[in-house]
PDB file of N, CA and C in Angstrom:
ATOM      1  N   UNK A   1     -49.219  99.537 188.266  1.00  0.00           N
ATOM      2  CA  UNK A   1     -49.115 100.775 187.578  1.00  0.00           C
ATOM      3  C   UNK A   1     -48.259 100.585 186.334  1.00  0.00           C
ATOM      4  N   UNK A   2     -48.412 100.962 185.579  1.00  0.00           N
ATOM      5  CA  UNK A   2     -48.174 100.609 183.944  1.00  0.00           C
ATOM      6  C   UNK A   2     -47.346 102.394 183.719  1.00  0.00           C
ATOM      7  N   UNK A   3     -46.169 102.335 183.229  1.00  0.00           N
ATOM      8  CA  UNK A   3     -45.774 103.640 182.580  1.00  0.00           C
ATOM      9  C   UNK A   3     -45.304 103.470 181.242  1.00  0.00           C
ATOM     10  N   UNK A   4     -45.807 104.432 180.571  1.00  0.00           N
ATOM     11  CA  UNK A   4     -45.823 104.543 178.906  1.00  0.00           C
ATOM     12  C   UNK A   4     -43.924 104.334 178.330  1.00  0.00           C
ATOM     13  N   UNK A   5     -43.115 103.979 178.090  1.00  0.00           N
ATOM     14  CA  UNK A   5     -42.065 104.452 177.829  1.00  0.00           C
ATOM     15  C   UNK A   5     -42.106 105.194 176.752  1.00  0.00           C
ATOM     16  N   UNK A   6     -41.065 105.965 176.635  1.00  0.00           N
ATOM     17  CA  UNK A   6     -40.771 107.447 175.708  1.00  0.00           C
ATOM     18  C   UNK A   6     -39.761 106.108 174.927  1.00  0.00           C
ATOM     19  N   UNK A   7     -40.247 106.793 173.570  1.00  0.00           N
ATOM     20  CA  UNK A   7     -39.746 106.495 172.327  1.00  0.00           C
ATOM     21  C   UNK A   7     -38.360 107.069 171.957  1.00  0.00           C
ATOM     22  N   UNK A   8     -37.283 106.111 171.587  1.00  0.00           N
ATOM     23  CA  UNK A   8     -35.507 106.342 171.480  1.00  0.00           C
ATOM     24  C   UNK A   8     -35.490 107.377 170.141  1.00  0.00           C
ATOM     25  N   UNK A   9     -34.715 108.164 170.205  1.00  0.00           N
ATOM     26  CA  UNK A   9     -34.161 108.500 168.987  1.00  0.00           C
ATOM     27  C   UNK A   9     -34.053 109.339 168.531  1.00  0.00           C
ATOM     28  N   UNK A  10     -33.513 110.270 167.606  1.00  0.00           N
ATOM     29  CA  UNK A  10     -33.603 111.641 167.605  1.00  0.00           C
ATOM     30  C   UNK A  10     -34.876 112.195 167.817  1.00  0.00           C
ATOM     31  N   UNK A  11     -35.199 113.585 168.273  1.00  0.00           N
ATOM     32  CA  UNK A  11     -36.324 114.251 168.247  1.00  0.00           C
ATOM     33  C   UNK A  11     -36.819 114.841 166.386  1.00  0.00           C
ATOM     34  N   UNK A  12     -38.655 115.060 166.487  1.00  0.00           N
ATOM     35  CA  UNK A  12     -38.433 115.091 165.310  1.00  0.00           C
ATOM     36  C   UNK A  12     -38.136 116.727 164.633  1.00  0.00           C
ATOM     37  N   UNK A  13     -37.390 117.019 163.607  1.00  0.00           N
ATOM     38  CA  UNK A  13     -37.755 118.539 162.835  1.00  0.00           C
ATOM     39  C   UNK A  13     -38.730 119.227 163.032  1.00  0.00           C
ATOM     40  N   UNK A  14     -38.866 120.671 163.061  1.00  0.00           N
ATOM     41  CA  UNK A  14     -39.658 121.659 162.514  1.00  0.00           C
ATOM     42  C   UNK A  14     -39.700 121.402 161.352  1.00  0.00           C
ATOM     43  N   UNK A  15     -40.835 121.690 160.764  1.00  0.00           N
ATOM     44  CA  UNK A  15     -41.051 121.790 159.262  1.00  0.00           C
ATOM     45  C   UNK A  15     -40.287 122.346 158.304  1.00  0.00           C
ATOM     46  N   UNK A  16     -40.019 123.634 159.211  1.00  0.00           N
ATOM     47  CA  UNK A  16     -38.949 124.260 158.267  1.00  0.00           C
ATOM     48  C   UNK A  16     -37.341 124.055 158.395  1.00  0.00           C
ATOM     49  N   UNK A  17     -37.331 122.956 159.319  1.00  0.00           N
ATOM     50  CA  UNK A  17     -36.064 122.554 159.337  1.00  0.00           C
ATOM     51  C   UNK A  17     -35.573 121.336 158.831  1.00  0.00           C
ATOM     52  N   UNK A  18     -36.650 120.499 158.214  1.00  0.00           N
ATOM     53  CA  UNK A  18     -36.163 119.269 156.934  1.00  0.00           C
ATOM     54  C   UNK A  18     -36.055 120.045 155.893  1.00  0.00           C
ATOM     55  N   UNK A  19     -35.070 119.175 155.255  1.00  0.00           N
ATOM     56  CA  UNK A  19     -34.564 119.245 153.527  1.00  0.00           C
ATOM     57  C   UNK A  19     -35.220 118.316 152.976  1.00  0.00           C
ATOM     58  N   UNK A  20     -35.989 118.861 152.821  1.00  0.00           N
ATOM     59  CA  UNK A  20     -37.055 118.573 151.213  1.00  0.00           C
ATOM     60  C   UNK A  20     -37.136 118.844 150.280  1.00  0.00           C
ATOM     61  N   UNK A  21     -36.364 119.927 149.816  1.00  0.00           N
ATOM     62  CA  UNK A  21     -36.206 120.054 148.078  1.00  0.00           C
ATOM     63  C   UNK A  21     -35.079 119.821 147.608  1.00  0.00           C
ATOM     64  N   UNK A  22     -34.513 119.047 146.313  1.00  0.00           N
ATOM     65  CA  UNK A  22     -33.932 118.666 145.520  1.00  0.00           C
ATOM     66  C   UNK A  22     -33.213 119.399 144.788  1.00  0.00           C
ATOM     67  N   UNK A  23     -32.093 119.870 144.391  1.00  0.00           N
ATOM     68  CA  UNK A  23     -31.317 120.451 142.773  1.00  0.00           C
ATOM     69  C   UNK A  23     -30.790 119.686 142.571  1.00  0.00           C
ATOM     70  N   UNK A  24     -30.582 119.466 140.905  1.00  0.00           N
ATOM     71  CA  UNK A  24     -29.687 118.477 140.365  1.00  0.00           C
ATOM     72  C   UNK A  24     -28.412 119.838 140.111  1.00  0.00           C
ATOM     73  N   UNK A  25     -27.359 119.010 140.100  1.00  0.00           N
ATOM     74  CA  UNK A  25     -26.445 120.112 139.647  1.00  0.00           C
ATOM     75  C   UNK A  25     -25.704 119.534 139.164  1.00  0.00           C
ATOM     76  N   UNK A  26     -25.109 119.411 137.738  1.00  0.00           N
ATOM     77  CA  UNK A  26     -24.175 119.346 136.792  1.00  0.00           C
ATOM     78  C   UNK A  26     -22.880 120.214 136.916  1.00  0.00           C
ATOM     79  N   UNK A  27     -21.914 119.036 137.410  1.00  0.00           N
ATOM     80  CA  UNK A  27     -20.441 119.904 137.069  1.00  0.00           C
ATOM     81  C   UNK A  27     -19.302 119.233 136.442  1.00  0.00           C
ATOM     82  N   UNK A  28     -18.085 119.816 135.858  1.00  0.00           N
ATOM     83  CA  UNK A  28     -17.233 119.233 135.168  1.00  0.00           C
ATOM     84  C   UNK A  28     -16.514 118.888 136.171  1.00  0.00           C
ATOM     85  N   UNK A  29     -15.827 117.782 135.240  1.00  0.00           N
ATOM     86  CA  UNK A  29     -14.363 117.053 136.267  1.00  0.00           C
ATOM     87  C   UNK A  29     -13.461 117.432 137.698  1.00  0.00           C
ATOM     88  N   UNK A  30     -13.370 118.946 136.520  1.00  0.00           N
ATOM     89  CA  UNK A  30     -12.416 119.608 137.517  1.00  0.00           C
ATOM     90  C   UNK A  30     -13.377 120.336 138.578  1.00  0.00           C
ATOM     91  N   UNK A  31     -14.225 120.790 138.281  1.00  0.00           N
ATOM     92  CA  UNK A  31     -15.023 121.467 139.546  1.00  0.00           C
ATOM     93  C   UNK A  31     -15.729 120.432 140.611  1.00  0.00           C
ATOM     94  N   UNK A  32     -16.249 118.762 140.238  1.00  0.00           N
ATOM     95  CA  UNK A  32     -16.708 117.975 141.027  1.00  0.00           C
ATOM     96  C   UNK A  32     -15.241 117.612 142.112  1.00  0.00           C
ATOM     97  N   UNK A  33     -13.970 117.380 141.736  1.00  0.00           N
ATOM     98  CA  UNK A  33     -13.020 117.372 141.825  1.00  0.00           C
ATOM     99  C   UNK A  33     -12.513 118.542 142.795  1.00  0.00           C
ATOM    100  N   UNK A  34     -12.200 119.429 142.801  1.00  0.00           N
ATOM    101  CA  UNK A  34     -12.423 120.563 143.571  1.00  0.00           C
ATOM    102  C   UNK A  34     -13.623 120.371 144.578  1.00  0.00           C
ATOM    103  N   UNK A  35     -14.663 120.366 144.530  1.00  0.00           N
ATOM    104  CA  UNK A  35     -15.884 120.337 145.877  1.00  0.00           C
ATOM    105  C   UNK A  35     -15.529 119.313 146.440  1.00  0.00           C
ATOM    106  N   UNK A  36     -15.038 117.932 146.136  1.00  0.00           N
ATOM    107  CA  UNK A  36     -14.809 116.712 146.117  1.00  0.00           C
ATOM    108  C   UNK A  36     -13.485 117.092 147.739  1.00  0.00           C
ATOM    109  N   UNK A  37     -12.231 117.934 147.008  1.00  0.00           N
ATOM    110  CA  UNK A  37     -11.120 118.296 147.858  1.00  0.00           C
ATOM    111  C   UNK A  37     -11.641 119.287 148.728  1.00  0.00           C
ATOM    112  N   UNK A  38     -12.352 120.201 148.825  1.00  0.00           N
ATOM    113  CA  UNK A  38     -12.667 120.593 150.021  1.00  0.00           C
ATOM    114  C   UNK A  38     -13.834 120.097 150.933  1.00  0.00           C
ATOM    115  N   UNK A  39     -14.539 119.356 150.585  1.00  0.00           N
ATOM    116  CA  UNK A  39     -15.276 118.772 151.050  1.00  0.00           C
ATOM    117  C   UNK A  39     -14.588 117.434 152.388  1.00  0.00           C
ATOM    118  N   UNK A  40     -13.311 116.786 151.551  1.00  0.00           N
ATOM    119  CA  UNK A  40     -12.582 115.780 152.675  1.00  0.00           C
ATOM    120  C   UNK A  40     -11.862 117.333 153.484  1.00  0.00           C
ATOM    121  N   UNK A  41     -11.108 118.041 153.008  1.00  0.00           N
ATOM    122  CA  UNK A  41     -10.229 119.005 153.944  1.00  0.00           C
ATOM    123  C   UNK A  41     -11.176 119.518 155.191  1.00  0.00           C
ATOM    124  N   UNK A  42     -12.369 119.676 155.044  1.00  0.00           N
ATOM    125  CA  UNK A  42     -13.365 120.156 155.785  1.00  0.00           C
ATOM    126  C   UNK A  42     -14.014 119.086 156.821  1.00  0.00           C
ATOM    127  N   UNK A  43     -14.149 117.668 156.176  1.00  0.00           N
ATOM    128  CA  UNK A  43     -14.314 116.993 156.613  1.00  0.00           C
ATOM    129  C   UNK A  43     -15.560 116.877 156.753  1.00  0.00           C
ATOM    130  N   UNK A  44     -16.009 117.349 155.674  1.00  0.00           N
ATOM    131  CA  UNK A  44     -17.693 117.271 155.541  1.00  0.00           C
ATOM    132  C   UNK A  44     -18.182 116.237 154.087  1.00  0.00           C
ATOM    133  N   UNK A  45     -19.533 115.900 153.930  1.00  0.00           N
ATOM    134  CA  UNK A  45     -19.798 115.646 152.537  1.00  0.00           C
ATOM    135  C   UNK A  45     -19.775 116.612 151.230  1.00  0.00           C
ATOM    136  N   UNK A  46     -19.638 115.778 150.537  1.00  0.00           N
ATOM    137  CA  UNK A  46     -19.919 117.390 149.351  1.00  0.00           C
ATOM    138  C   UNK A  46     -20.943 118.523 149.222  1.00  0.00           C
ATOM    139  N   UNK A  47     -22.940 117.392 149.561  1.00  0.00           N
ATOM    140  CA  UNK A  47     -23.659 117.812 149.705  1.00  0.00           C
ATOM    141  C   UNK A  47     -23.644 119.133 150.951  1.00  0.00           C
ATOM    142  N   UNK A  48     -22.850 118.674 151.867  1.00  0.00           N
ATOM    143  CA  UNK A  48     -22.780 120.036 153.252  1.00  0.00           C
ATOM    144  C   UNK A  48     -22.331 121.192 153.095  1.00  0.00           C
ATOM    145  N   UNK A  49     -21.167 120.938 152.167  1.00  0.00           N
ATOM    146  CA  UNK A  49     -20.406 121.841 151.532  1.00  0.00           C
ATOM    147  C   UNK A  49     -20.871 123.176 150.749  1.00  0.00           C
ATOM    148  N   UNK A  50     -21.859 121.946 149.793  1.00  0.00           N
ATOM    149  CA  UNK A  50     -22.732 122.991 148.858  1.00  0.00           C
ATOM    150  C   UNK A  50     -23.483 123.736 149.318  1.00  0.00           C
ATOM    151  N   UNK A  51     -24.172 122.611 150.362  1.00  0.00           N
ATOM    152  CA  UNK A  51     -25.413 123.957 151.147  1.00  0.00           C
ATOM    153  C   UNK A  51     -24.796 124.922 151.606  1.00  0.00           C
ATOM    154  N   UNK A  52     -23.450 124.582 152.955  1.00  0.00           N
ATOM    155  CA  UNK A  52     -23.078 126.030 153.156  1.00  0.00           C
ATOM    156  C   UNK A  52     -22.022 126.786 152.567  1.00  0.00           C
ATOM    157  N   UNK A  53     -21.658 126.808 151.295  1.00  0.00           N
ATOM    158  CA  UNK A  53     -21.624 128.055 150.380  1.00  0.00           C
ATOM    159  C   UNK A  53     -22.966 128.264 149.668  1.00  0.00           C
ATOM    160  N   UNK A  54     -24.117 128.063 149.387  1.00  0.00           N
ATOM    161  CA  UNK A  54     -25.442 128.529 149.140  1.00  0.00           C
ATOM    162  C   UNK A  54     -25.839 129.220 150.237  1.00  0.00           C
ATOM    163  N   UNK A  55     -25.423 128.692 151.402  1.00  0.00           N
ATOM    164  CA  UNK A  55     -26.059 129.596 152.364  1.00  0.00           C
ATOM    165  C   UNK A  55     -24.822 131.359 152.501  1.00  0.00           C
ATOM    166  N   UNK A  56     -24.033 130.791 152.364  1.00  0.00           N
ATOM    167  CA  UNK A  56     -22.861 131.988 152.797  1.00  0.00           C
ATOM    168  C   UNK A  56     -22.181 132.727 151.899  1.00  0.00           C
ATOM    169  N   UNK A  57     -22.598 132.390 150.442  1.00  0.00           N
ATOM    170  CA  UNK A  57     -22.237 133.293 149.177  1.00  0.00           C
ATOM    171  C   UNK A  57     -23.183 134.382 148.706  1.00  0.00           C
ATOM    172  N   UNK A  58     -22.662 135.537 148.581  1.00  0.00           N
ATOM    173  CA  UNK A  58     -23.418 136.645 148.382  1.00  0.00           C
ATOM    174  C   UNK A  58     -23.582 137.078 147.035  1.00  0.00           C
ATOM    175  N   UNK A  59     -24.713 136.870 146.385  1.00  0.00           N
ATOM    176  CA  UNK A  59     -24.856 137.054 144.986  1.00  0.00           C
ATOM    177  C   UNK A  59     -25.373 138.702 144.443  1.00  0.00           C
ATOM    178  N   UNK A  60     -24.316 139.018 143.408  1.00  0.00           N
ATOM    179  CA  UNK A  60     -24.524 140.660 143.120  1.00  0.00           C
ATOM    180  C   UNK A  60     -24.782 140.292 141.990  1.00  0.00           C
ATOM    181  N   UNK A  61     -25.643 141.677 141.769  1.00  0.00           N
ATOM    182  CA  UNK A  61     -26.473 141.849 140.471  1.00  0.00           C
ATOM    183  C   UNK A  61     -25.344 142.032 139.278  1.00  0.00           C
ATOM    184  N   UNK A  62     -25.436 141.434 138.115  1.00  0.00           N
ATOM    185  CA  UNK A  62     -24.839 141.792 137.108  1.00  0.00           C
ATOM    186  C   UNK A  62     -24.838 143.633 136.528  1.00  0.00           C
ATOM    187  N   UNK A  63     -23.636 143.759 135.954  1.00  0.00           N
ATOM    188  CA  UNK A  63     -24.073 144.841 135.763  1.00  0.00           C
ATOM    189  C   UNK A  63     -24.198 145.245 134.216  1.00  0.00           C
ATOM    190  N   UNK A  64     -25.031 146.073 134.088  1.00  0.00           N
ATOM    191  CA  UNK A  64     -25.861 146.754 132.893  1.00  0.00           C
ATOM    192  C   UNK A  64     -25.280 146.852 132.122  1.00  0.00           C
ATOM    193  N   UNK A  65     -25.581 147.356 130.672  1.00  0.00           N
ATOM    194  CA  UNK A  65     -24.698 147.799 129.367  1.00  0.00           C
ATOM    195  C   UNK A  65     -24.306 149.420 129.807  1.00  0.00           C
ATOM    196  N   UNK A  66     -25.180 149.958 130.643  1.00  0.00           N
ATOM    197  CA  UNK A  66     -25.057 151.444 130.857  1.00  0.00           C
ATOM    198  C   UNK A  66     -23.621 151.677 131.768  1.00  0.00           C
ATOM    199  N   UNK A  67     -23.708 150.444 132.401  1.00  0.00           N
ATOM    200  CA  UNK A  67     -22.643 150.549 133.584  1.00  0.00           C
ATOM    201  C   UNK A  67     -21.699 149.799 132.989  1.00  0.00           C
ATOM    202  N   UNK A  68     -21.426 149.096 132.085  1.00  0.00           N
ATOM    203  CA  UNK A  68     -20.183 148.450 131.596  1.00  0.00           C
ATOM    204  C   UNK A  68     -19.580 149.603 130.614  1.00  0.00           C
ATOM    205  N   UNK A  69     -20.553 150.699 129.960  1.00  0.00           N
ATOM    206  CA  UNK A  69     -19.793 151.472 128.915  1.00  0.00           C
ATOM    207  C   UNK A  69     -19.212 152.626 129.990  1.00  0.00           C
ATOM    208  N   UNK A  70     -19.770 153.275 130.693  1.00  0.00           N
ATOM    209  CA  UNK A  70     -19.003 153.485 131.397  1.00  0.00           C
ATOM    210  C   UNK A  70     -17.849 153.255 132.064  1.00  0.00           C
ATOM    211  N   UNK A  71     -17.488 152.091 132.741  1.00  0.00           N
ATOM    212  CA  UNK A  71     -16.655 150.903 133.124  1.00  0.00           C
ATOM    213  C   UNK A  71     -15.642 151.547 131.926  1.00  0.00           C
ATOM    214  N   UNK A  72     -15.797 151.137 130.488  1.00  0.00           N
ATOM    215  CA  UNK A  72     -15.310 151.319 129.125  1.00  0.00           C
ATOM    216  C   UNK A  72     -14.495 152.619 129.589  1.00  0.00           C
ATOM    217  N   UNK A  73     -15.718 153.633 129.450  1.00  0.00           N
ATOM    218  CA  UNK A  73     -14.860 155.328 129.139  1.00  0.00           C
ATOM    219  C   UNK A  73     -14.236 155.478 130.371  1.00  0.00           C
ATOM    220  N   UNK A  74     -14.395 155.047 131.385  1.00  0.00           N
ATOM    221  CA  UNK A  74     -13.289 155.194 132.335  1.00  0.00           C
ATOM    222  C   UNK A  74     -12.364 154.884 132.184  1.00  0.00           C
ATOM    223  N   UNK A  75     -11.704 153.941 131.655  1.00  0.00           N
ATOM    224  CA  UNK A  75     -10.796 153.176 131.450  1.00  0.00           C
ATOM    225  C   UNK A  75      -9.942 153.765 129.923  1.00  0.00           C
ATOM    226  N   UNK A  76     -10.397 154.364 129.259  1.00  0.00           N
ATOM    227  CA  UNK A  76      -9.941 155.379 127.818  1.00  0.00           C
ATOM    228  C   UNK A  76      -9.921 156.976 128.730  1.00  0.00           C
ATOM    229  N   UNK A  77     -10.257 157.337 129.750  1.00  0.00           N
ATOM    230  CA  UNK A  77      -9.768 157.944 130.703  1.00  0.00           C
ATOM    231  C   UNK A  77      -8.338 158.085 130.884  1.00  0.00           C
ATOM    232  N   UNK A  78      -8.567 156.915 131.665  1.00  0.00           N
ATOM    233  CA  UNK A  78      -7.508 156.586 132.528  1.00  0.00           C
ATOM    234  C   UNK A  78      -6.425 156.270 131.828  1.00  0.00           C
ATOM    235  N   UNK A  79      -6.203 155.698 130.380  1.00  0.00           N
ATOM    236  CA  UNK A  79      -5.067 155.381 129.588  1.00  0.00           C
ATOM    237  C   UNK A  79      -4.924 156.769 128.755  1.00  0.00           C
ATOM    238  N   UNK A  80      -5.912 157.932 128.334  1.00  0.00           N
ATOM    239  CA  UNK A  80      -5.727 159.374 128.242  1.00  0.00           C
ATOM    240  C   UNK A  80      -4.856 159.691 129.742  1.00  0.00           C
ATOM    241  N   UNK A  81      -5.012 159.987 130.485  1.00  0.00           N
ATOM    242  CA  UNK A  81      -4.452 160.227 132.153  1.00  0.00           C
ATOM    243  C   UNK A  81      -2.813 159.885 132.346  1.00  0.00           C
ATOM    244  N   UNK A  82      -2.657 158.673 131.994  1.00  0.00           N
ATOM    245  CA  UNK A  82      -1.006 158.432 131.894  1.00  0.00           C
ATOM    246  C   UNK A  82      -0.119 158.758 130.801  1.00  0.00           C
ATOM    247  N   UNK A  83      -1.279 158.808 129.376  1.00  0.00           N
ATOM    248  CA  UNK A  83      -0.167 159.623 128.520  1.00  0.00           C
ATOM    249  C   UNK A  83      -0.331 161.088 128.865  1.00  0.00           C
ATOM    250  N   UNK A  84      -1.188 162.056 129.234  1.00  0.00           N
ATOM    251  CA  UNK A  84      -1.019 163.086 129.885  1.00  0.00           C
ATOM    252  C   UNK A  84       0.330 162.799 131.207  1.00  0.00           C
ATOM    253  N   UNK A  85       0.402 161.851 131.766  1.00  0.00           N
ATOM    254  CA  UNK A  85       1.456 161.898 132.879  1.00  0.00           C
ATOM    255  C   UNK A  85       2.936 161.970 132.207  1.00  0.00           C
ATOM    256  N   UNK A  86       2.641 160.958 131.080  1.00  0.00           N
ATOM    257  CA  UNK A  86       4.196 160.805 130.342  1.00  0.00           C
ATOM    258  C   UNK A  86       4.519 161.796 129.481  1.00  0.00           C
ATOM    259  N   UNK A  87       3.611 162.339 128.777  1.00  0.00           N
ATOM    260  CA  UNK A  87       3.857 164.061 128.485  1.00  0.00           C
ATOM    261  C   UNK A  87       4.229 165.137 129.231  1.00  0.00           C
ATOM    262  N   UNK A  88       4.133 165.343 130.810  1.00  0.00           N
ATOM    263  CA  UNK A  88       4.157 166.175 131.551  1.00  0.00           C
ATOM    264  C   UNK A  88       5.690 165.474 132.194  1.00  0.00           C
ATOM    265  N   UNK A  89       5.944 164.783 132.370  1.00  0.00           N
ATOM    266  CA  UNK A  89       7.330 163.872 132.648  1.00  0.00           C
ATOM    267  C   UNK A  89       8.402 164.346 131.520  1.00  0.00           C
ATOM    268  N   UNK A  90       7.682 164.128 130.119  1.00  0.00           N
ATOM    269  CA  UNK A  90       9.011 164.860 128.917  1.00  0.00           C
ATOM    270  C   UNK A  90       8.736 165.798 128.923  1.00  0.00           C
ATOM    271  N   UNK A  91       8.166 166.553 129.000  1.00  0.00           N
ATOM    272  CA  UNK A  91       7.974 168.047 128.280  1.00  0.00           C
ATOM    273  C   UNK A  91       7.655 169.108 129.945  1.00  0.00           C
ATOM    274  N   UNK A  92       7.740 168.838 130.759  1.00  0.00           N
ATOM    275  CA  UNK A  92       7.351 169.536 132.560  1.00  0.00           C
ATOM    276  C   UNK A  92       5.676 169.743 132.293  1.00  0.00           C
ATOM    277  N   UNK A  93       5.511 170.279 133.556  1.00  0.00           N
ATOM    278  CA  UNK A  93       4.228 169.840 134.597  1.00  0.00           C
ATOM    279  C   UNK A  93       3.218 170.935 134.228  1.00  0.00           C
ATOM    280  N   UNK A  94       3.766 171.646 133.364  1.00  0.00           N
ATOM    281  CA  UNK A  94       3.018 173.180 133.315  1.00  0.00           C
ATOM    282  C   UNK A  94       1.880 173.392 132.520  1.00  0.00           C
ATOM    283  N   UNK A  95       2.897 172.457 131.112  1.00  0.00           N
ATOM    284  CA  UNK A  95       1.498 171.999 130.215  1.00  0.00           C
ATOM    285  C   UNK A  95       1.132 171.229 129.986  1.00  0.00           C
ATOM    286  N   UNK A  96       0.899 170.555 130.545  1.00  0.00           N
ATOM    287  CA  UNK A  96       0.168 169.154 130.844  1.00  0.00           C
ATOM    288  C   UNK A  96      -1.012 169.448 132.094  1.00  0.00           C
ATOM    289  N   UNK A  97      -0.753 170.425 132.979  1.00  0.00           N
ATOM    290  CA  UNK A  97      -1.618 170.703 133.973  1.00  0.00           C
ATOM    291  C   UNK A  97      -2.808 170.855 133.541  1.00  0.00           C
ATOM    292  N   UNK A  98      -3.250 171.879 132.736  1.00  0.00           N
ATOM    293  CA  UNK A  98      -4.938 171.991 132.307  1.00  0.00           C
ATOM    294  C   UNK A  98      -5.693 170.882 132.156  1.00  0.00           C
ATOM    295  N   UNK A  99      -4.571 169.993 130.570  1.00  0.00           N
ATOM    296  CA  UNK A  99      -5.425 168.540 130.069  1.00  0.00           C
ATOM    297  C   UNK A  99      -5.570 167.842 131.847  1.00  0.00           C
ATOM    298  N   UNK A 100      -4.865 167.575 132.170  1.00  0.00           N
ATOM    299  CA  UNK A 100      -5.223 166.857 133.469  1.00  0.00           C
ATOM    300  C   UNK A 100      -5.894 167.110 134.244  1.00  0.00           C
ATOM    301  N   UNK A 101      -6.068 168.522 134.869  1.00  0.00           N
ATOM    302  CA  UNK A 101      -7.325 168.824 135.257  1.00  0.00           C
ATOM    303  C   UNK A 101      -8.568 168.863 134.880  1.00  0.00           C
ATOM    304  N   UNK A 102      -8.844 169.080 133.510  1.00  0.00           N
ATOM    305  CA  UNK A 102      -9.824 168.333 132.784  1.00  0.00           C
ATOM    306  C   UNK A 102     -10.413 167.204 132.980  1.00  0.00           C
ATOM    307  N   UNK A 103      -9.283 165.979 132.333  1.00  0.00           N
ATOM    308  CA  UNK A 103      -9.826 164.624 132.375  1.00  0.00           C
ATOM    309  C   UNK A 103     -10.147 164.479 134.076  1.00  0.00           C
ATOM    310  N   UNK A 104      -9.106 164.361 134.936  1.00  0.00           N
ATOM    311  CA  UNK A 104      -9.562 164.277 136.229  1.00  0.00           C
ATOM    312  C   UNK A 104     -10.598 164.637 136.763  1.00  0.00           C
ATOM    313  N   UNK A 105     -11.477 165.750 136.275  1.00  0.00           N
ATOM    314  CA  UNK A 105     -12.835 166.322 136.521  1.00  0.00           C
ATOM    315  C   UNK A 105     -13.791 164.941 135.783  1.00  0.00           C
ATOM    316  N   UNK A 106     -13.679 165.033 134.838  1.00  0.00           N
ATOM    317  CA  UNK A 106     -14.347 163.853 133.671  1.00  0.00           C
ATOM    318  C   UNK A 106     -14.683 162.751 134.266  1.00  0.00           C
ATOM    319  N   UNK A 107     -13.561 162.403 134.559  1.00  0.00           N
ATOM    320  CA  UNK A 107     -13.503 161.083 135.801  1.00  0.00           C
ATOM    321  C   UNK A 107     -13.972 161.001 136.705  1.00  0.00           C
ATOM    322  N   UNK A 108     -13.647 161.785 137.947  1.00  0.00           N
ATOM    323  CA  UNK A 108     -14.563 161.939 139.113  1.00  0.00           C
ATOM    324  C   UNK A 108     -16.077 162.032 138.521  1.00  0.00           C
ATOM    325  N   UNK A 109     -16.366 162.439 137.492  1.00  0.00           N
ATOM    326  CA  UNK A 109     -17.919 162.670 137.098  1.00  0.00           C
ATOM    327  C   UNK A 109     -18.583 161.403 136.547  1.00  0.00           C
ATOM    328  N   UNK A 110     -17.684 160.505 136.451  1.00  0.00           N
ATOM    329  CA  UNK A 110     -17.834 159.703 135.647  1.00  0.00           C
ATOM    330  C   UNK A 110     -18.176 158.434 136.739  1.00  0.00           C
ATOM    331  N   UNK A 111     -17.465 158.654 137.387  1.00  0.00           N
ATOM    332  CA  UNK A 111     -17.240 157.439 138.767  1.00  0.00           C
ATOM    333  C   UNK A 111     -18.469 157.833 139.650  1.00  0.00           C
ATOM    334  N   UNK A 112     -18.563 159.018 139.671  1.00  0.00           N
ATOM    335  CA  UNK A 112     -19.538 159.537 140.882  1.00  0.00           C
ATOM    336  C   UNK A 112     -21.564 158.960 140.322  1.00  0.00           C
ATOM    337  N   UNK A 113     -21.335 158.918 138.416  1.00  0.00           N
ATOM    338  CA  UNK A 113     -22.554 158.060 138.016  1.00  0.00           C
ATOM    339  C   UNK A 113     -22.309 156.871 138.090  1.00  0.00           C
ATOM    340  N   UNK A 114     -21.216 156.152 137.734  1.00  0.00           N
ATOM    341  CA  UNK A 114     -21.179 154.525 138.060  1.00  0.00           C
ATOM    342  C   UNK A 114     -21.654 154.302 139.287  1.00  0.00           C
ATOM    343  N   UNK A 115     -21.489 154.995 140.641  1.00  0.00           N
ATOM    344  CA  UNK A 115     -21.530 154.777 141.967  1.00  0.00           C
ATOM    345  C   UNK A 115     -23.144 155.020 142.134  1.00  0.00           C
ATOM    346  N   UNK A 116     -23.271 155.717 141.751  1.00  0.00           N
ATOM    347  CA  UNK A 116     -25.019 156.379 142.068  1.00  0.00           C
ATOM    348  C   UNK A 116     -25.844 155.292 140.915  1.00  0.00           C
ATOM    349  N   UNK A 117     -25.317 155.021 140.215  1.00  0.00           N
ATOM    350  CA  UNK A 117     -26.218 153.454 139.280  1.00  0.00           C
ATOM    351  C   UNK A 117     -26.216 152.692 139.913  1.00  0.00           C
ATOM    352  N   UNK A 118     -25.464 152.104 140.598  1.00  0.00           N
ATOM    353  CA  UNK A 118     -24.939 150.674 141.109  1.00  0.00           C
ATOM    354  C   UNK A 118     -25.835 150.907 142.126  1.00  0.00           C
ATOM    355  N   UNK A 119     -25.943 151.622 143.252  1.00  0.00           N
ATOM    356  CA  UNK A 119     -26.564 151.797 144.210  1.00  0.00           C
ATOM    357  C   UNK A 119     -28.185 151.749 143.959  1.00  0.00           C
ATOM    358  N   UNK A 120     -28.447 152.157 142.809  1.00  0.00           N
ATOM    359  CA  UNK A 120     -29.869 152.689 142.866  1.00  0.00           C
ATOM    360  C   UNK A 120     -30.282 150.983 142.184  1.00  0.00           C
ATOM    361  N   UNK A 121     -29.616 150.403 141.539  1.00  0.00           N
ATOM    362  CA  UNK A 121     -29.654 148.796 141.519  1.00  0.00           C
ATOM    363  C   UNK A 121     -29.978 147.757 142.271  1.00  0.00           C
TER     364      UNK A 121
END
């Protein structure tokens, strides 16, 4: 009686579980250098490294000119907002109250479209 022996050695991949495609990736000194140091701290290759931050980095959409000028007037807001604070600090709270309730409305209105852009993104 003759038995076949089974062949040594790892078993083979699913298809979709070889690495078969290629990127070249170009980096400077200091950044090969850097992947280079966490790559020994980890105790992995560099290549392992890369894959899993490709696999585990979460990439967000840039944001718009619509949403950066906004970004903008919030921020000319908000530096309106503290000289309203430092006016109401010299001069008391009384008249300074309106302008501030104002801009503070402005703002919340302002934030509440940045939020509803971003989302609908």
């Amino acid at each position: 009686m003759i038995t076949k022996n089974k062949a040594g050695g790892r078993p083979k991949l699913n298809p979709a579980e070889k690495l078969k495609y290629r990127i070249a990736v170009n980096l400077c000194t200091k950044d090969f250098y850097a992947l280079k140091a966490k790559a020994t701290q980890a105790e992995m290759t560099c290549t392992e490294v890369a894959r899993q931050a490709i696999i585990g980095c979460q990439i967000r959409q840039r944001l718009t000119s619509e949403q950066m000028d906004c970004i903008r007037k919030i921020s000319g807001m908000g530096n309106n907002l503290n000289q309203i604070a430092r006016k109401a600090n010299a001069e008391g709270y009384s008249n300074a109250r309106s302008e501030y309730l104002y801009l503070a409305d402005r703002i919340d209105n302002a934030l509440t479209l940045l939020e509803d852009g971003c989302q609908n993104s």
